[in-house]
Protein backbone atom coordinates (compact mmCIF):
# COMPACT_ATOMS: atom_id res chain seq x y z
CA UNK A 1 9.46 1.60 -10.91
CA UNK A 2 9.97 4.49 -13.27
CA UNK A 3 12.60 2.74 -14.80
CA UNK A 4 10.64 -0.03 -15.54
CA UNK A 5 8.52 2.07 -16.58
CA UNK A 6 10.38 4.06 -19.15
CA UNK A 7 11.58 0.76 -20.42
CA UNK A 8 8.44 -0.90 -21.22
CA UNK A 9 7.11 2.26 -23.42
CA UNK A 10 11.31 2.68 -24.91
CA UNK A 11 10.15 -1.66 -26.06
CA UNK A 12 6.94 -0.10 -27.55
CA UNK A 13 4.90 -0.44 -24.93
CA UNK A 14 1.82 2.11 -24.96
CA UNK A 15 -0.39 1.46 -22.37
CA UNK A 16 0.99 0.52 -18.71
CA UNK A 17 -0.81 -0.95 -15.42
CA UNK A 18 0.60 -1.08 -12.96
CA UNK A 19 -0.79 -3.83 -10.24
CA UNK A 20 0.04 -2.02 -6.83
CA UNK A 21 -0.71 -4.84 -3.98
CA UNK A 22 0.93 -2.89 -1.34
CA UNK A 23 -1.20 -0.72 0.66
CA UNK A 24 -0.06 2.55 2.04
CA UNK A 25 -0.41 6.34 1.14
CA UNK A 26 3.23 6.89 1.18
CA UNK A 27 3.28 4.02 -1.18
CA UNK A 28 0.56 5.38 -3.77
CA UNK A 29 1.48 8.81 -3.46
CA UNK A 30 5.22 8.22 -4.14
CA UNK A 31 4.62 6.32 -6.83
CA UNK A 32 2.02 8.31 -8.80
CA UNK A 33 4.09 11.00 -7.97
CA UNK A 34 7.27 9.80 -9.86
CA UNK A 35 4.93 8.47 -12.87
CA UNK A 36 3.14 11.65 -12.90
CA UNK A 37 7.07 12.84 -13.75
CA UNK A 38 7.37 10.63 -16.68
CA UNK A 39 4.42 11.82 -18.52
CA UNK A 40 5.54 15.40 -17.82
CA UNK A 41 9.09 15.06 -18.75
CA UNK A 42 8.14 14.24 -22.70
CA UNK A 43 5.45 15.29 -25.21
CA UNK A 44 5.70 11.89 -26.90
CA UNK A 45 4.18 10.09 -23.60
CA UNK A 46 0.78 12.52 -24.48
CA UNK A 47 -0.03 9.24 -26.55
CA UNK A 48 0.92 6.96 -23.13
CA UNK A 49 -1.50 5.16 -21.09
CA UNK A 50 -0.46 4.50 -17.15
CA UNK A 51 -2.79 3.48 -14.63
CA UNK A 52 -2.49 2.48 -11.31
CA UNK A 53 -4.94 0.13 -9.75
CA UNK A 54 -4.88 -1.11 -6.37
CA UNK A 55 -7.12 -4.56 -5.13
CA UNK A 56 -9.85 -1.86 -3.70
CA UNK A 57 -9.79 -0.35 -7.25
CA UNK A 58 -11.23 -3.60 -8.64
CA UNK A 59 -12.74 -5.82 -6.00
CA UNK A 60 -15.87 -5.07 -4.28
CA UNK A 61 -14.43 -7.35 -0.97
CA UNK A 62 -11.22 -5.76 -0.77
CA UNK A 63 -13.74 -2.57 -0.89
CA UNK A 64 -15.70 -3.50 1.95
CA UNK A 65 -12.35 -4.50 4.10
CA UNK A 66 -10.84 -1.06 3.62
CA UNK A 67 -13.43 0.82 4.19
CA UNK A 68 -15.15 -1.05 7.60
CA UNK A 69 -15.98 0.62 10.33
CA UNK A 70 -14.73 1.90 12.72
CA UNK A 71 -11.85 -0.16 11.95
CA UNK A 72 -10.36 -1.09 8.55
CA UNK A 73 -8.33 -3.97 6.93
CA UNK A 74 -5.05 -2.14 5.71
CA UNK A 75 -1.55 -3.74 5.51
CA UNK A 76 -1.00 -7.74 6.16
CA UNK A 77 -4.90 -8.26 6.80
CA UNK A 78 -7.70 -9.97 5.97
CA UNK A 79 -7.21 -9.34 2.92
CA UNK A 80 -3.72 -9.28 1.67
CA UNK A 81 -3.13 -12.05 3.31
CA UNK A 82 -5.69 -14.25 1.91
CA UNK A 83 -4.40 -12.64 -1.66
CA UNK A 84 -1.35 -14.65 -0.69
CA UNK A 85 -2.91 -17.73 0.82
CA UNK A 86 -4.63 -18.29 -2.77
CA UNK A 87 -1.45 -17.21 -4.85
CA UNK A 88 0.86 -18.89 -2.70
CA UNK A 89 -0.43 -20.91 0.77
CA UNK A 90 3.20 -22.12 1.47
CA UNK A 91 4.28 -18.51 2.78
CA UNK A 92 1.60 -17.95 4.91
CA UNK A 93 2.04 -19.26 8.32
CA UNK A 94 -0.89 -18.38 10.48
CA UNK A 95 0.78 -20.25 13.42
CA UNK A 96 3.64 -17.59 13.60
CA UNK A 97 1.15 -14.72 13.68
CA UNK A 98 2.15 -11.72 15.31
CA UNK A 99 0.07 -8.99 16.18
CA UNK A 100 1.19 -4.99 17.84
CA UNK A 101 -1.50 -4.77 21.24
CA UNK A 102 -4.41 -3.59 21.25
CA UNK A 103 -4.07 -0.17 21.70
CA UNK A 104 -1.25 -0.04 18.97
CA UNK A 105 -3.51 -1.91 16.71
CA UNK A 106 -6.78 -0.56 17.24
CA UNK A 107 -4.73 2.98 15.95
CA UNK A 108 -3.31 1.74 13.08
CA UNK A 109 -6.43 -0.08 11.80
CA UNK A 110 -8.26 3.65 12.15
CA UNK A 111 -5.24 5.22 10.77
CA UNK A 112 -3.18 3.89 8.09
CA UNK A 113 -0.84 6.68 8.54
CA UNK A 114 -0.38 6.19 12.44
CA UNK A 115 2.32 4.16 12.14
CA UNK A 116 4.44 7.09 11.83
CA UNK A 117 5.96 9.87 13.26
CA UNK A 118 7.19 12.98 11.55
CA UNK A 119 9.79 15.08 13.42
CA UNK A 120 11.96 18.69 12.15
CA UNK A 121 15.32 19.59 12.36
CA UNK A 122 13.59 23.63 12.87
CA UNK A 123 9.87 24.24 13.30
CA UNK A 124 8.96 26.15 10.46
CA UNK A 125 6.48 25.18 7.63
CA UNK A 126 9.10 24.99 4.73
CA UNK A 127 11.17 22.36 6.29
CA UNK A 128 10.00 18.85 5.09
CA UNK A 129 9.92 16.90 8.03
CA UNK A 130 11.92 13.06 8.57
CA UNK A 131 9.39 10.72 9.20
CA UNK A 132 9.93 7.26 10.94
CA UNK A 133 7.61 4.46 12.30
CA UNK A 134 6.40 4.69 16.06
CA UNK A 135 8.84 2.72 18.51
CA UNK A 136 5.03 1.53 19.87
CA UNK A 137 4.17 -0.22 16.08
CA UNK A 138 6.77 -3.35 16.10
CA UNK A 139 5.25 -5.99 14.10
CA UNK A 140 2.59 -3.20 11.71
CA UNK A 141 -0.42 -5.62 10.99
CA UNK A 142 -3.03 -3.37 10.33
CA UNK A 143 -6.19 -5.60 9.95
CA UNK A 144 -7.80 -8.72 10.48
CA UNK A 145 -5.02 -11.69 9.03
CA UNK A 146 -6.37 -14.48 11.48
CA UNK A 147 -9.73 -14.25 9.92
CA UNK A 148 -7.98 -14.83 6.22
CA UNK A 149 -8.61 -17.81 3.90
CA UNK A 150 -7.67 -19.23 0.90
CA UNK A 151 -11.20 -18.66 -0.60
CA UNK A 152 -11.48 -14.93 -0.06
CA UNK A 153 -8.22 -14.57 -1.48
């Protein structure tokens, strides 16, 4: 994305957005991260515009999904899934719907993050941890997709 990036303002681009329709904190925070980088690494981008907007940035729905309670519409939900429906029905097949349990799914639609597992080589606080997805989470729904339609999309 950076490259991308770095290309569209080398063209003459000077103001970037940057649509991200994938949910996820690792996600967002990688990816600001590295475009935070790019407007360090010159003086010239000073006069650069990047933003990055996710659907619950701009739509009061995908709002309300995220932020139900107790549980939320994250990753392949409600939501993103009726995003698709409207922008392209033919990949969306609701008979083929695959869900983690209950248990499993409950957790992730609390957590976004649940779905994985950190682990260290030694237990001390400098070491960055690896961090992998629960052997538990196998399919990673995390919301509401059989309640998604075409209209809400």
């Amino acid at each position: 994305m950076s490259d991308i990036v770095l290309e569209l303002i080398r063209t003459g681009f000077k103001n970037v957005v940057i649509f991200l329709a994938h949910g996820g904190t690792d996600n967002r925070v990688a990816l600001e991260g590295s475009l935070k980088m790019i407007l360090k690494r010159d003086p010239k981008m000073r006069k650069i515009s990047i933003s990055l907007v996710s659907s619950k940035d701009v739509s009061k729905l995908c709002r309300d999904y995220f932020d139900m309670e107790p549980e939320h519409d994250y990753h392949a939900g409600l939501v993103e899934t009726s995003q698709i429906m409207y922008l392209r029905p033919e990949l969306v097949k609701p008979d083929q719907l695959e869900m983690d349990d209950d248990y499993t799914s409950g957790m992730i639609r609390r957590d976004p993050d649940y779905y994985a597992k950190s682990e260290k080589v030694i237990d001390h606080d400098l070491v960055i941890p690896y961090s992998f997805q629960r052997k538990e989470v196998r399919i990673g729904v995390m919301g509401f997709p059989d309640q998604a339609s075409a209209e809400q999309g």
